[in-house]
C-alpha atoms as a PDB file:
ATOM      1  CA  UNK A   1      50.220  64.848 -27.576  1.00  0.00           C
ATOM      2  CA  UNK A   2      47.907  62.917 -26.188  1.00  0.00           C
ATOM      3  CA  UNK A   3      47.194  62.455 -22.245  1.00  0.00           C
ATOM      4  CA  UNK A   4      45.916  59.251 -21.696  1.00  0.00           C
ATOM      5  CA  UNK A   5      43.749  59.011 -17.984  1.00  0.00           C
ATOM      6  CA  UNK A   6      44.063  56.073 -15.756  1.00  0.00           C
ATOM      7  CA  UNK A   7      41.362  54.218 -16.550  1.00  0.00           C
ATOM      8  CA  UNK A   8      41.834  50.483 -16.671  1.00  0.00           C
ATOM      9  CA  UNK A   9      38.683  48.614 -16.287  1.00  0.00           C
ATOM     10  CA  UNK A  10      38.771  45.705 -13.640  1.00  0.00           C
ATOM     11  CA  UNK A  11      36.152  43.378 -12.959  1.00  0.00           C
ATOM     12  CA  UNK A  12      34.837  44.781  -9.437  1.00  0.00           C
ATOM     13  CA  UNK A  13      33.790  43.065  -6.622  1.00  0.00           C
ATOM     14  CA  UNK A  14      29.921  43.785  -7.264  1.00  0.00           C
ATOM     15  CA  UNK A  15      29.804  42.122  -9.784  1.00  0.00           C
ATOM     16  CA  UNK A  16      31.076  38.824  -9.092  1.00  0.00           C
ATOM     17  CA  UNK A  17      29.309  38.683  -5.930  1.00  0.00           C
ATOM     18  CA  UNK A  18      25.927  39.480  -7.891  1.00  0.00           C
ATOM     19  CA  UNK A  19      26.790  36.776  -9.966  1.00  0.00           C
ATOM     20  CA  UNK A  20      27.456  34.360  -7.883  1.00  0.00           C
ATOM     21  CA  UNK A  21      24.210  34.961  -6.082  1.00  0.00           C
ATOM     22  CA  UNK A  22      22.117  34.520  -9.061  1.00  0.00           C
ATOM     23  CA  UNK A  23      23.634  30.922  -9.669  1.00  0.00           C
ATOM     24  CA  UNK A  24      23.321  29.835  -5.624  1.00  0.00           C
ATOM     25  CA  UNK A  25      19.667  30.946  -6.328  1.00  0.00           C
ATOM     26  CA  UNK A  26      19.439  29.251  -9.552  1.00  0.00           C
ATOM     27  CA  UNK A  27      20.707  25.764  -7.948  1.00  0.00           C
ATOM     28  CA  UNK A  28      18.434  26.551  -5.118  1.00  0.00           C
ATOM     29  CA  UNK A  29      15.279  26.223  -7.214  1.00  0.00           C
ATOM     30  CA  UNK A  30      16.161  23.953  -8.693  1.00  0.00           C
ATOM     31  CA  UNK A  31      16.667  21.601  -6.547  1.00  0.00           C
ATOM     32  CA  UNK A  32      13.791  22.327  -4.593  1.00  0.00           C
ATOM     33  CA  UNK A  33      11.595  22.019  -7.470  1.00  0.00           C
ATOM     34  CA  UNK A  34      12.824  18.698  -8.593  1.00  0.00           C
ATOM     35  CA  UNK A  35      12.836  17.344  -5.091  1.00  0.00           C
ATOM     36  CA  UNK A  36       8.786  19.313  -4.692  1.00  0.00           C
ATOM     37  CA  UNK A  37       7.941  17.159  -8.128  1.00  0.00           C
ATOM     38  CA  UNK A  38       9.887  14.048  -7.040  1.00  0.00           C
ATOM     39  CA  UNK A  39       7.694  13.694  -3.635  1.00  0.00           C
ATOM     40  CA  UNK A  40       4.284  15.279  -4.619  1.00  0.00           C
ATOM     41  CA  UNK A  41       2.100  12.943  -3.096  1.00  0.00           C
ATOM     42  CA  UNK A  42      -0.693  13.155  -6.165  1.00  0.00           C
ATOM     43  CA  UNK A  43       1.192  11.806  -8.429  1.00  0.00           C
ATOM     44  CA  UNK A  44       0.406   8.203  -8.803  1.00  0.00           C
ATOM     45  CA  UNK A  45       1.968   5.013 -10.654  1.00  0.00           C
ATOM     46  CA  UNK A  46       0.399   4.378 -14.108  1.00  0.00           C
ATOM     47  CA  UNK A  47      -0.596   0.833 -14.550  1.00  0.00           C
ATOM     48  CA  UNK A  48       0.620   0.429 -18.570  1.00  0.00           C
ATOM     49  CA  UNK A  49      -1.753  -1.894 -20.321  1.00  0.00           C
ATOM     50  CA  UNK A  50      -2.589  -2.529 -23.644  1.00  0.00           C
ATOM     51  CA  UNK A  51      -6.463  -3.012 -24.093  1.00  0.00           C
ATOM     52  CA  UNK A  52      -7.544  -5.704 -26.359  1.00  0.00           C
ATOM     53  CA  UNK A  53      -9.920  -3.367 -29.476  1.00  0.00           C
ATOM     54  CA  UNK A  54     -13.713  -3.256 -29.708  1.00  0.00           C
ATOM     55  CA  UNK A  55     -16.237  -2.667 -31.979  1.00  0.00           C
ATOM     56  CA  UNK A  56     -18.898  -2.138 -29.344  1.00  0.00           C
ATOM     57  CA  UNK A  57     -17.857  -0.205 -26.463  1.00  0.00           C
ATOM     58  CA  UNK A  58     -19.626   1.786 -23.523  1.00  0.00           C
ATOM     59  CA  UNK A  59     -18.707   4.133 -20.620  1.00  0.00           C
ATOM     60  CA  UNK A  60     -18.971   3.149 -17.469  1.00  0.00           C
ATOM     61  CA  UNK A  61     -19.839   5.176 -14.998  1.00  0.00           C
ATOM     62  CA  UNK A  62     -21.239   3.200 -11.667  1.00  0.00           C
ATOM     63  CA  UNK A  63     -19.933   4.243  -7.959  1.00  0.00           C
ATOM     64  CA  UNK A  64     -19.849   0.450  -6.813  1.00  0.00           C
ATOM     65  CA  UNK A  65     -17.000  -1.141  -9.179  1.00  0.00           C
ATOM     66  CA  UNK A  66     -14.093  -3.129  -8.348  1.00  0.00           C
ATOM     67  CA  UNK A  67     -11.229  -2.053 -11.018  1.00  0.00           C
ATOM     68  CA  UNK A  68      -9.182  -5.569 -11.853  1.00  0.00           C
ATOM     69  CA  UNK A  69      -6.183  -5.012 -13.800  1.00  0.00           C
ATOM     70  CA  UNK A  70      -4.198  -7.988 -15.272  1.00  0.00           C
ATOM     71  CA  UNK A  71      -1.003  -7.232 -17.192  1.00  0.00           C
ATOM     72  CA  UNK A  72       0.556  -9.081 -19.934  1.00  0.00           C
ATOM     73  CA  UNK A  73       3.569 -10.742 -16.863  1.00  0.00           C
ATOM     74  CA  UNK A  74       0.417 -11.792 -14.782  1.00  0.00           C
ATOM     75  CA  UNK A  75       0.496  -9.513 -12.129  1.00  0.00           C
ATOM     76  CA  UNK A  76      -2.683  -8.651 -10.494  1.00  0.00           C
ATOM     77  CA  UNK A  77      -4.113  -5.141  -9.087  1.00  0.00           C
ATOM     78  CA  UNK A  78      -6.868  -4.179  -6.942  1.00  0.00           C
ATOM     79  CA  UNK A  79      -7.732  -0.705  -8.227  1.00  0.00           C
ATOM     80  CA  UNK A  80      -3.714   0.544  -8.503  1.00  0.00           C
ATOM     81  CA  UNK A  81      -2.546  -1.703  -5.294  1.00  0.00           C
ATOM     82  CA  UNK A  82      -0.771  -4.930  -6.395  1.00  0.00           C
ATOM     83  CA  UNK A  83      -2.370  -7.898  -4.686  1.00  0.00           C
ATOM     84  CA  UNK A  84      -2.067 -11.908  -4.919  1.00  0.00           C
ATOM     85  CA  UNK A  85      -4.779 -13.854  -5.562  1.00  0.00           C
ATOM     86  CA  UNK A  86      -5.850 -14.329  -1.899  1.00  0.00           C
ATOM     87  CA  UNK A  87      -5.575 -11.552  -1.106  1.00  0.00           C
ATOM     88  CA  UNK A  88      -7.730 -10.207  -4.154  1.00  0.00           C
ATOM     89  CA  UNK A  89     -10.416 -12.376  -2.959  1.00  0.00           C
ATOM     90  CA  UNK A  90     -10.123 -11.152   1.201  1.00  0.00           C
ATOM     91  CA  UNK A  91     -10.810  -7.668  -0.295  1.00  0.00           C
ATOM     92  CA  UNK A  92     -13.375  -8.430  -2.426  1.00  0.00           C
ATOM     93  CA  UNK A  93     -15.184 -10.265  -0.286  1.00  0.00           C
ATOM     94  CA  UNK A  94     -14.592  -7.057   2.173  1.00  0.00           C
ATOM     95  CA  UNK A  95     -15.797  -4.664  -0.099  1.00  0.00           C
ATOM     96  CA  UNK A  96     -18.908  -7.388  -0.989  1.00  0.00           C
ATOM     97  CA  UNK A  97     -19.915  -6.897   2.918  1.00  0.00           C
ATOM     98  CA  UNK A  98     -20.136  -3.053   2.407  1.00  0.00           C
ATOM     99  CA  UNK A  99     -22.018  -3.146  -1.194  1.00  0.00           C
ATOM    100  CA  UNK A 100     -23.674  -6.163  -2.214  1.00  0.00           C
ATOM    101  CA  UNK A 101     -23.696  -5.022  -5.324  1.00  0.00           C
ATOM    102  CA  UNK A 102     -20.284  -5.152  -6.514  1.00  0.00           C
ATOM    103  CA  UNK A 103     -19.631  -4.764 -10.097  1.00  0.00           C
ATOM    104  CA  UNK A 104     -16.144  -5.344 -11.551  1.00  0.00           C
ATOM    105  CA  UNK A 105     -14.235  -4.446 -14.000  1.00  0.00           C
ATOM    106  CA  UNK A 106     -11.283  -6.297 -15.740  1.00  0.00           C
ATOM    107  CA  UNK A 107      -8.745  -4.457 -17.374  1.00  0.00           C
ATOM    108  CA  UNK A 108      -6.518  -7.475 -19.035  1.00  0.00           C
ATOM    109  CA  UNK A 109      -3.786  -6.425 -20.922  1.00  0.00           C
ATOM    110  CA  UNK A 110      -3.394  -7.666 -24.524  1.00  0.00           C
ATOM    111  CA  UNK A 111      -0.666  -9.933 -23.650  1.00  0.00           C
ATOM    112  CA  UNK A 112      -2.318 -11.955 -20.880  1.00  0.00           C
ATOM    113  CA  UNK A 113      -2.559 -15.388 -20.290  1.00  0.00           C
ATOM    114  CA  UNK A 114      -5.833 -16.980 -20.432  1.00  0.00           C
ATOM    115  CA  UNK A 115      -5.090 -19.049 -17.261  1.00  0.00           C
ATOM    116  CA  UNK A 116      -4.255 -15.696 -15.114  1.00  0.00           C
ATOM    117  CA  UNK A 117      -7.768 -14.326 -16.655  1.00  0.00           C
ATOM    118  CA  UNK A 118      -9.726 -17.441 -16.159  1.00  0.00           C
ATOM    119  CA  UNK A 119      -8.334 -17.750 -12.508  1.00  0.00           C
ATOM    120  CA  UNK A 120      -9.493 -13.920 -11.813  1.00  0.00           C
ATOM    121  CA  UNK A 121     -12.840 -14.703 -13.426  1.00  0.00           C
ATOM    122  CA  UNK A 122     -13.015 -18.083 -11.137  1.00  0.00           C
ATOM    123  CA  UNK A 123     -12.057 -16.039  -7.813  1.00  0.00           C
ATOM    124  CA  UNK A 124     -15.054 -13.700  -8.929  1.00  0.00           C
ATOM    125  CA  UNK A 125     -17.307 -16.419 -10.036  1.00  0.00           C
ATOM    126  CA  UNK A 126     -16.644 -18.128  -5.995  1.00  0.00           C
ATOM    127  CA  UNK A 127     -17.549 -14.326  -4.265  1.00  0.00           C
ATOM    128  CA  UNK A 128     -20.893 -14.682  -6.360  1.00  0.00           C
ATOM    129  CA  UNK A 129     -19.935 -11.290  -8.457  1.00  0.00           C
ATOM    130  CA  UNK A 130     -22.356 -12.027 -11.890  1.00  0.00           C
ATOM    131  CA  UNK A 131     -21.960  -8.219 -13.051  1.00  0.00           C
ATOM    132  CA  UNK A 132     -18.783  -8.456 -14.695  1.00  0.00           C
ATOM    133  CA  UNK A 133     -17.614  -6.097 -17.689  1.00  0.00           C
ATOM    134  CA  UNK A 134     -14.363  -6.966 -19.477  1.00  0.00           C
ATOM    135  CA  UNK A 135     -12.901  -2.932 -20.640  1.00  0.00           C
ATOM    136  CA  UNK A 136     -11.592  -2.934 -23.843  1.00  0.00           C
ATOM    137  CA  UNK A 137     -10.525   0.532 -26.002  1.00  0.00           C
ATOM    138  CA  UNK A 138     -13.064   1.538 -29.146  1.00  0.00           C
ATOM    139  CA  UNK A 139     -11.424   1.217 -32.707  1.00  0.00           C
ATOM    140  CA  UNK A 140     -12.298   4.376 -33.083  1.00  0.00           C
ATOM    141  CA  UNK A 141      -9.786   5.583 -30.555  1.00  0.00           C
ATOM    142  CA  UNK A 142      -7.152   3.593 -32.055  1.00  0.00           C
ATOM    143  CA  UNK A 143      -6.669   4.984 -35.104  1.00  0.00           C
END
């Protein structure tokens, strides 16, 4: 005959309570690091434009350059700061006073109107900027 001991296994409290601390901690981070990601202040908005192709392309690497992107829906920025046309030409002509050799560079997307990249090259042609590069992406890093 068998004896058979009192020994019915129960969840205990331990447990659960262990258990439920790992999840509040698991919620915890992650929360904080979506909200730490959300808000980091270097991470900046991407301009997305599609360069027209080159054959013959350069780096360019001067300090005194005015970065002109035009996209494709003929929006206009100032380095990655949206701006209208007048007010592209009050900053230029601000950052003209402080180097008086401004360079700039147009970034027009493949998709852009000629009119919005004949008025840039007009406001620049007014502000007497003649050192004007147009960027474009090599073949090369196309395929």
């Amino acid at each position: 005959m068998k004896i058979k001991g009192r020994r019915d296994y129960m969840v205990s409290l331990e447990s659960v309570a262990m258990t439920d601390i790992v999840l509040n901690m698991f919620i915890f981070f992650f929360i904080s690091f979506s909200l730490l990601y959300t808000f980091n202040p270097n991470r900046e908005q991407k301009l997305e434009v599609k360069l027209a192709e080159s054959t013959n392309t350069s780096a360019m690497k001067d300090e005194s350059q005015a970065y002109i992107t035009i996209t494709s829906k003929g929006q206009v920025y100032l380095g990655k700061d949206p701006v209208t046309k007048d007010e592209l030409r009050a900053r230029l002509t601000a950052m003209r006073k402080k180097k008086p050799f401004l360079s700039a560079v147009l970034r027009p997307d493949k998709g852009v109107r000629f009119m919005d990249f004949v008025s840039v090259l007009d406001i620049l042609n007014e502000l007497k900027i003649s050192n004007i590069n147009v960027a474009a992406l090599s073949k090369q890093q196309t395929r």
